[in-house]
Protein backbone atom coordinates (compact mmCIF):
# COMPACT_ATOMS: atom_id res chain seq x y z
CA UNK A 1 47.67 -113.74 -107.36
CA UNK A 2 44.28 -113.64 -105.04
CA UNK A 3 44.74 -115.61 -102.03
CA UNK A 4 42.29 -118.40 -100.48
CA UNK A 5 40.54 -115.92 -98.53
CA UNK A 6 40.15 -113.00 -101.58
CA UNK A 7 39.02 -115.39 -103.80
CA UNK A 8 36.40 -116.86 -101.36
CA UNK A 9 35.60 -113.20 -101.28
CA UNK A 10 35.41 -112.59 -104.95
CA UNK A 11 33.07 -116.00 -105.53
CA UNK A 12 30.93 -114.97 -102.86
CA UNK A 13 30.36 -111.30 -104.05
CA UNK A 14 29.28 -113.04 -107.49
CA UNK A 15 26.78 -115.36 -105.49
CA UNK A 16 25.29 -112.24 -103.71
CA UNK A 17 25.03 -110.28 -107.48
CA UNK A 18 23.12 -113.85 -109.07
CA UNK A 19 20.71 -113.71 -106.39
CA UNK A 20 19.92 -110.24 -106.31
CA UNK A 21 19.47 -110.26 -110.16
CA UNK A 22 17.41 -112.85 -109.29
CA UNK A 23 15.47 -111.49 -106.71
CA UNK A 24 14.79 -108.39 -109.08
CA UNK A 25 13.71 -110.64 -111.83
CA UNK A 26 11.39 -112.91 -109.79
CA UNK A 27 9.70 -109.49 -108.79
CA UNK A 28 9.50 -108.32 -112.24
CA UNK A 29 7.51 -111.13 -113.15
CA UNK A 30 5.39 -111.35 -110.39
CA UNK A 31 4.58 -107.95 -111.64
CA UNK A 32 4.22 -108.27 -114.92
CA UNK A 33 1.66 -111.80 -114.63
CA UNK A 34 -0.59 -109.17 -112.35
CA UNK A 35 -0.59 -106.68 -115.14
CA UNK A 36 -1.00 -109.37 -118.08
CA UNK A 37 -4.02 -110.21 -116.61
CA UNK A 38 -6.00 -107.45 -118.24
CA UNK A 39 -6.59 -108.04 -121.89
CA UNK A 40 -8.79 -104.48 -122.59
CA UNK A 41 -9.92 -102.14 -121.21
CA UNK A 42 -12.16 -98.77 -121.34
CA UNK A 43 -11.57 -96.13 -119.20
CA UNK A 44 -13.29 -92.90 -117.95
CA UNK A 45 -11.68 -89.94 -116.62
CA UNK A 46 -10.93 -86.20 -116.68
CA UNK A 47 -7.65 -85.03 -118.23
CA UNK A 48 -5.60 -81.99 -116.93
CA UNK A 49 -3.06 -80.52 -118.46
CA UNK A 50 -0.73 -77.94 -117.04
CA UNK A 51 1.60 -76.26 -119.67
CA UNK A 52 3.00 -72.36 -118.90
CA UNK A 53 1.40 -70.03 -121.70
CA UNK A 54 -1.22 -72.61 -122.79
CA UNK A 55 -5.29 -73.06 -122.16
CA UNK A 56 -6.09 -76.16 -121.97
CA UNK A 57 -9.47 -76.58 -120.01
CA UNK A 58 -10.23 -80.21 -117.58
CA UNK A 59 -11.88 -82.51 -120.15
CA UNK A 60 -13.63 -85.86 -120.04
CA UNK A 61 -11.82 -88.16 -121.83
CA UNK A 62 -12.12 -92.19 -122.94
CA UNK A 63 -9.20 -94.22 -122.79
CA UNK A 64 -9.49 -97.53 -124.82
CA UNK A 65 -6.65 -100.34 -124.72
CA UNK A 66 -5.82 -103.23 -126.11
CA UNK A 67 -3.36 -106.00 -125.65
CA UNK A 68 -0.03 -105.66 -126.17
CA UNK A 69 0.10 -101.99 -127.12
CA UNK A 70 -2.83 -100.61 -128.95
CA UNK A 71 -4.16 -97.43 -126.94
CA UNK A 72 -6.10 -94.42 -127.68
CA UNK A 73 -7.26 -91.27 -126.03
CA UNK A 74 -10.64 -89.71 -127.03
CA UNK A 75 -11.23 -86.35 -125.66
CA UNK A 76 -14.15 -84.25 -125.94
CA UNK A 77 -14.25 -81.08 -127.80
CA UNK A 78 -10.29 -80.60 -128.71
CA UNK A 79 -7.36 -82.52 -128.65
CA UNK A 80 -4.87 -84.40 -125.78
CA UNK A 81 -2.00 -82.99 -125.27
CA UNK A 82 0.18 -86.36 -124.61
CA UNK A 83 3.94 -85.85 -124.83
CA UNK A 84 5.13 -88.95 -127.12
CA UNK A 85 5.83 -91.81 -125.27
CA UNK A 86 3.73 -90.83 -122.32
CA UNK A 87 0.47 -92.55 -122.22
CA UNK A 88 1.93 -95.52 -124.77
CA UNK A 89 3.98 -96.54 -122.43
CA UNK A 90 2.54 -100.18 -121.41
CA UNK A 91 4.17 -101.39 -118.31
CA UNK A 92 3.46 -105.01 -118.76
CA UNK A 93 5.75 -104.71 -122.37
CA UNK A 94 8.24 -102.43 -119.82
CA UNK A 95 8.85 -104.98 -118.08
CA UNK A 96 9.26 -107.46 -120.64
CA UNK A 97 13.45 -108.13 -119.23
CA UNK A 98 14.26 -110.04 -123.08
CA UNK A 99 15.08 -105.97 -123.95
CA UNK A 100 16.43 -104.96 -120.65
CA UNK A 101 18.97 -105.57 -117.85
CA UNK A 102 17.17 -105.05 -114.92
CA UNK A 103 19.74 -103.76 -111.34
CA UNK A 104 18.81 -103.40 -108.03
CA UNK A 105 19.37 -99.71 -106.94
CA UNK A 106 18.16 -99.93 -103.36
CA UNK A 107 15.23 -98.60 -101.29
CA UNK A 108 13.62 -95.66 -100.25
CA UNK A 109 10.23 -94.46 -98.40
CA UNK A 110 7.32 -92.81 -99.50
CA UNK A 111 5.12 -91.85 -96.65
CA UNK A 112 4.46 -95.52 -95.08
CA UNK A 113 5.24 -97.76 -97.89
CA UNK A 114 9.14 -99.16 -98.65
CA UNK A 115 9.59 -98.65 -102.79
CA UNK A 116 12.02 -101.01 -104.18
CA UNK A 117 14.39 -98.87 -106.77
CA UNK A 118 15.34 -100.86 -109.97
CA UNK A 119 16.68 -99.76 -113.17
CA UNK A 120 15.93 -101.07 -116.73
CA UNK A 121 18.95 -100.59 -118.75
CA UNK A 122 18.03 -101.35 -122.69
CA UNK A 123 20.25 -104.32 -124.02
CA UNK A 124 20.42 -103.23 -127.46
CA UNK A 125 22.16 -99.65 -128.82
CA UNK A 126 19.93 -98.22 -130.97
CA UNK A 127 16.72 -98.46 -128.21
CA UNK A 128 15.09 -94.91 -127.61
CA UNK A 129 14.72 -95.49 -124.56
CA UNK A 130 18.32 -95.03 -122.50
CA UNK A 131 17.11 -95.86 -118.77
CA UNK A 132 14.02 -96.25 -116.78
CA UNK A 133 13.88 -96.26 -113.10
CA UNK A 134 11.22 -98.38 -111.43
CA UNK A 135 9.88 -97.71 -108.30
CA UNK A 136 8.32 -100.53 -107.11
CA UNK A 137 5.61 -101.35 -103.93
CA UNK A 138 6.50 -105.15 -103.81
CA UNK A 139 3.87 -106.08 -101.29
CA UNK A 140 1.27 -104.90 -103.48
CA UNK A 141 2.57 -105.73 -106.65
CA UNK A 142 2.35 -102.50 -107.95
CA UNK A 143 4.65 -99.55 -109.64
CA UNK A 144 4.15 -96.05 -107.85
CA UNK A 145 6.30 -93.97 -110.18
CA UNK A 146 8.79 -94.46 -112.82
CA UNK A 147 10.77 -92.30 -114.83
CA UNK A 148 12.48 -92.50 -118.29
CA UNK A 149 15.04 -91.20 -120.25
CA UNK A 150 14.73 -90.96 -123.96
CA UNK A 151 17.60 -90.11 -126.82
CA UNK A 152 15.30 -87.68 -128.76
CA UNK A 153 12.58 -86.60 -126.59
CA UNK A 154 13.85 -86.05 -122.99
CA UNK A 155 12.74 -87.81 -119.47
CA UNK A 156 9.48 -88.41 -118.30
CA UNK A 157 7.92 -89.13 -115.16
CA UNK A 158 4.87 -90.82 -114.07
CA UNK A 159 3.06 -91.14 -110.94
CA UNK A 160 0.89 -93.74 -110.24
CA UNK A 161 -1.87 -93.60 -107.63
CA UNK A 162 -3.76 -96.64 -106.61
CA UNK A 163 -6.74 -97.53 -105.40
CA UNK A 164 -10.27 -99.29 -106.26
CA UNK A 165 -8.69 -101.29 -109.63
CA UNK A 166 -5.51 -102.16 -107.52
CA UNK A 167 -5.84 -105.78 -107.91
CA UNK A 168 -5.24 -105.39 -111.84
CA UNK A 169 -2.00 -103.30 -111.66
CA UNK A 170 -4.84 -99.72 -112.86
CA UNK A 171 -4.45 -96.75 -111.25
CA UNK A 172 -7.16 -94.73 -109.88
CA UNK A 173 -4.97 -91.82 -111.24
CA UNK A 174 -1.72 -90.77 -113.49
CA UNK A 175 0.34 -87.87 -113.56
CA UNK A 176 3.06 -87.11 -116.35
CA UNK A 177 5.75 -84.55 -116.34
CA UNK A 178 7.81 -83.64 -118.81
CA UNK A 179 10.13 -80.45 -119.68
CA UNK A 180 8.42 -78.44 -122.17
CA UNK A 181 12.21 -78.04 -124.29
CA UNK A 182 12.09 -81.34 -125.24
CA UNK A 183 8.11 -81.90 -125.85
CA UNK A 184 7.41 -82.05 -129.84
CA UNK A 185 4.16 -80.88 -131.10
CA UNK A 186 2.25 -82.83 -133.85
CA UNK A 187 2.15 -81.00 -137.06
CA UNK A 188 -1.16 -78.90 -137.73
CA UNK A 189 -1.78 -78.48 -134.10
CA UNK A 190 -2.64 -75.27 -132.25
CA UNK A 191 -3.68 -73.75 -129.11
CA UNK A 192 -4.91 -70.55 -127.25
CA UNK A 193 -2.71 -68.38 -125.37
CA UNK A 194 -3.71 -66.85 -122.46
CA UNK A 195 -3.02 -63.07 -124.38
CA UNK A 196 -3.94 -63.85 -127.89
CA UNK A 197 -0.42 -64.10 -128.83
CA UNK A 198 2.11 -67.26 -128.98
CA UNK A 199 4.60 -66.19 -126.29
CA UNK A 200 8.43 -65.55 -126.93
CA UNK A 201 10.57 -68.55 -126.40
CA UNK A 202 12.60 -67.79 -123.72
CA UNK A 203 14.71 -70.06 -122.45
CA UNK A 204 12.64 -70.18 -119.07
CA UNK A 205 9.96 -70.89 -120.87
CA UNK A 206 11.84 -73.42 -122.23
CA UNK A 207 12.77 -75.07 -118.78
CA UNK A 208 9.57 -75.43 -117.46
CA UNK A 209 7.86 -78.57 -116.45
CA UNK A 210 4.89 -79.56 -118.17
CA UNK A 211 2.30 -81.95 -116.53
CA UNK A 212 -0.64 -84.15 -117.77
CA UNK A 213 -3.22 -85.19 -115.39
CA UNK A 214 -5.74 -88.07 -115.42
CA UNK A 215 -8.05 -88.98 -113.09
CA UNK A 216 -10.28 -92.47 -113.91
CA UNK A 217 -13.55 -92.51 -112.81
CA UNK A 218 -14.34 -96.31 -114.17
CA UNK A 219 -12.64 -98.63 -115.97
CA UNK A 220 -14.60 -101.90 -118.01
CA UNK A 221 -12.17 -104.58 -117.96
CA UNK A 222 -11.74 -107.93 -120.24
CA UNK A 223 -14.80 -106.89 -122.19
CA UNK A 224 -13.38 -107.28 -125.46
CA UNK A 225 -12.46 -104.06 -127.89
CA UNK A 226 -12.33 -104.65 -131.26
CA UNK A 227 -9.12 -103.37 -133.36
CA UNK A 228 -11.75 -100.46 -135.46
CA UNK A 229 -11.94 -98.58 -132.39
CA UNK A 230 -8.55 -97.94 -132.76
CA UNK A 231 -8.53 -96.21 -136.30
């Protein structure tokens, strides 16, 4: 049987817990009302992708979205490399907490700035998703990196860079990396090897990171997109 003091203890452990859920979930929102306030959007930008074996040249590309979770990716002259769930990952509907448990995991630095840690843990069992870690710049409202762990199509990680379009949660630019095991082509799709000839694959080939680069140039917010743009 707990004593006086132990369970004093015990309710006051649960106190700290609520408000620290709390806390994260306050945050969350706070967020997530900065993000919401972009309906559309059409972006500009160059796209660089870095995959062992693989040419892919820098290419301008147009990025068109639409609220909740319509997005596209026109680039010129070939196709995007995008490993699935990548660029359709919409952080406002991330951070939508009626799917997810969201837990403090503490703090760490990243140059100057403090990044608040918090894991997204899926409420239901059959979610693709198994865990996403936030890292989160609470002063300025914005997520610097996150990274995700799938059931079928490995982790992912995305860096966010900030700057000019700051004020509506857009980053100036985003980098994805993924392990090249677990990236699934689309059917029909080919590329050019830097001999001629598809490479062996080894299992370091296997192993390797893959990363997707884009920089925006200019983004026209709000203006209104229409849902044909996204056929």
């Amino acid at each position: 049987m707990m004593t006086k003091f132990q369970l004093t203890i015990f309710f006051l452990i649960l106190s700290l817990c609520g408000a620290q859920a709390q806390d994260v979930h306050d945050l969350l929102m706070r967020i997530k009302a900065k993000l919401d306030k972009v309906n559309d959007y059409t972006a500009t930008g160059k796209l660089k992708t870095d995959i062992a074996f693989i040419k892919v040249p820098i290419a301008n590309v147009q990025v068109l979205y639409k609220k909740p979770d319509r997005l596209r990716v026109k680039k010129e002259g070939g196709i995007s490399i995008v490993p699935k769930g990548g660029l359709q990952v919409n952080l406002s509907n991330l951070l939508n907490t009626d799917h997810y448990a969201a837990v403090a995991a503490g703090e760490i630095n990243s140059g100057n700035t403090v990044l608040k840690i918090i894991k997204l843990i899926p409420l239901g069992e059959e979610e693709e998703v198994v865990l996403t870690t936030l890292y989160v710049d609470e002063a300025q409202l914005l997520i610097r990196k996150t990274t995700t762990t799938t059931r079928d199509n490995g982790t992912y990680e995305t860096e966010l860079s900030y700057g000019k379009w700051a004020e509506w949660g857009l980053p100036d630019k985003l980098v994805f990396s993924f392990n090249t095991k677990n990236y699934k082509l689309p059917k029909g799709i080919t590329f050019e090897y830097e001999d001629g000839e598809k490479p062996a694959q080894t299992e370091e080939m296997k192993n390797r990171k893959g990363k997707i680069e884009i920089a925006y140039s200019n983004y026209i917010i709000n203006h209104g997109i229409s849902d044909a743009a996204f056929k």
